[in-house]
Protein backbone atom coordinates (compact mmCIF):
# COMPACT_ATOMS: atom_id res chain seq x y z
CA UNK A 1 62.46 41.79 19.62
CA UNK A 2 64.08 44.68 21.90
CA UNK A 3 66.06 43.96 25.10
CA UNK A 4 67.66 46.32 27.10
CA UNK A 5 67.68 48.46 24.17
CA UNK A 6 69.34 45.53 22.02
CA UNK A 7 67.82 43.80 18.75
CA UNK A 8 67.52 40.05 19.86
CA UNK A 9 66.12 37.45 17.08
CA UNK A 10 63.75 35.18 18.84
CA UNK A 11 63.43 31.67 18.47
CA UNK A 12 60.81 29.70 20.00
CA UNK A 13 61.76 26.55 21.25
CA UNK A 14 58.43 24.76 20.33
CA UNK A 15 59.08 21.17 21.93
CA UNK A 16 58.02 19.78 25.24
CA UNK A 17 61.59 18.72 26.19
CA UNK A 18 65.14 19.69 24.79
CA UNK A 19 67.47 16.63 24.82
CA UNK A 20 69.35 14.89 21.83
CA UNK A 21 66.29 14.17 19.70
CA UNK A 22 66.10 18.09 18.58
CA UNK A 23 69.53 18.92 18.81
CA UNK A 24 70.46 19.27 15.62
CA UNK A 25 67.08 21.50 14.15
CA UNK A 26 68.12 24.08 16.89
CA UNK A 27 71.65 23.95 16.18
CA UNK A 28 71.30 24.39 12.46
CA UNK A 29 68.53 27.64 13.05
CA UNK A 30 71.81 29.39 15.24
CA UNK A 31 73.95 28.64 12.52
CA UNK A 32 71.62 30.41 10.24
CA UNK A 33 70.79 33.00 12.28
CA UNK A 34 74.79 33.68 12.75
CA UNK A 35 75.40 33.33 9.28
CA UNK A 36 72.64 36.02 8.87
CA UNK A 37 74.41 38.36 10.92
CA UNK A 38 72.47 38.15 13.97
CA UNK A 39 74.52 38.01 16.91
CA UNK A 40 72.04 38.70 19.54
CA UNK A 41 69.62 35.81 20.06
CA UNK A 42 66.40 34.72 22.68
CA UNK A 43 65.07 31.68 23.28
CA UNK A 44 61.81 31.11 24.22
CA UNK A 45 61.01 28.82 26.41
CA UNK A 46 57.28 29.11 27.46
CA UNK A 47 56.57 25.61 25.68
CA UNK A 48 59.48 23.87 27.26
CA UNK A 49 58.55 21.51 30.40
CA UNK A 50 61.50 19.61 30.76
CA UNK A 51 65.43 19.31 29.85
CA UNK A 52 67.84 16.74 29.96
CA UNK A 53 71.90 17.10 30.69
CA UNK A 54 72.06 16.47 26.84
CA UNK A 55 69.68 19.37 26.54
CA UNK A 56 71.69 21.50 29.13
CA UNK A 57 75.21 20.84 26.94
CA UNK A 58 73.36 21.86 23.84
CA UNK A 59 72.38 24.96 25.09
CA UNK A 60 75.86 25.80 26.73
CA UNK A 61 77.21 24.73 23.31
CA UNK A 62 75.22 27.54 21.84
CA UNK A 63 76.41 29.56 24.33
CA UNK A 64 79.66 29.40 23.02
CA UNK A 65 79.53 29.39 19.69
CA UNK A 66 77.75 32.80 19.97
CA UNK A 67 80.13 34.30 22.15
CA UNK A 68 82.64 33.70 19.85
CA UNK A 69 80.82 35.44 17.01
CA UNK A 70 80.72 37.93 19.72
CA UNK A 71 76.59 37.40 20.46
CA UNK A 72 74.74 37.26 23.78
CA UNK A 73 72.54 34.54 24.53
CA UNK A 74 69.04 35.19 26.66
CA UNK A 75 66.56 32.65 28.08
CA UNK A 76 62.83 33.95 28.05
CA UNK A 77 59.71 32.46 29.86
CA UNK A 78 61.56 29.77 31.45
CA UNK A 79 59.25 28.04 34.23
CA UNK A 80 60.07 26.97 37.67
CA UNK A 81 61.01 23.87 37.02
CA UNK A 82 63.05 24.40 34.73
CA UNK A 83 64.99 27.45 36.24
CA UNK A 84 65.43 24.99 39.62
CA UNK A 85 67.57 22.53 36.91
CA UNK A 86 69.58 25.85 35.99
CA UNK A 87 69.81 26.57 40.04
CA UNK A 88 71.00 23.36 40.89
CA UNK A 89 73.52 23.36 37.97
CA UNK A 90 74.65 26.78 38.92
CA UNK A 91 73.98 27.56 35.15
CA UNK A 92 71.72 30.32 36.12
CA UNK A 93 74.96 31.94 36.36
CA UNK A 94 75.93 31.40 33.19
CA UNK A 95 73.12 32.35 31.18
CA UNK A 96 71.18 35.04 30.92
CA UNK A 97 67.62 34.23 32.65
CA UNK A 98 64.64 36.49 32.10
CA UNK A 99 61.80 34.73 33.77
């Protein structure tokens, strides 16, 4: 998928909610992806309805470990409700939204 003119591999995030129960499957597809070589990765979110703060420390976990392979990180088709979690955590500042 193109960004700004970037290559970003997209991964669907396919479950209702993101807490502790699917950790580890999304964890494991970045390390794949990374291990692939790409760097350059966007979630989709259009399926997710809700997120927990194990969900929001997975996903800033991520983060990091993509920045250090020197990656970016984007959020796609994130709904309100969701986005008002990132608000109120002021991680909408720290990730790359794209509603």
């Amino acid at each position: 998928m193109l960004i700004d003119n970037q290559e970003y591999k997209l991964i669907a995030i396919k479950d209702d909610d993101l807490g502790l129960a699917n950790s580890n499957d999304l964890k494991q597809a970045i390390e794949s992806e990374l291990t692939s070589g790409n760097r350059h990765i966007a979630f989709d979110l259009t399926e997710l309805n809700s997120i927990n703060s194990a969900g929001l420390g997975i996903l800033i976990g991520i983060l990091n470990k993509i920045k250090v392979n020197s990656g970016t990180l984007k959020l796609l088709n994130i709904n309100d409700r969701i986005l008002s979690i990132f608000k109120i955590t002021k991680l909408d500042l720290v990730f790359e939204i794209n509603k």
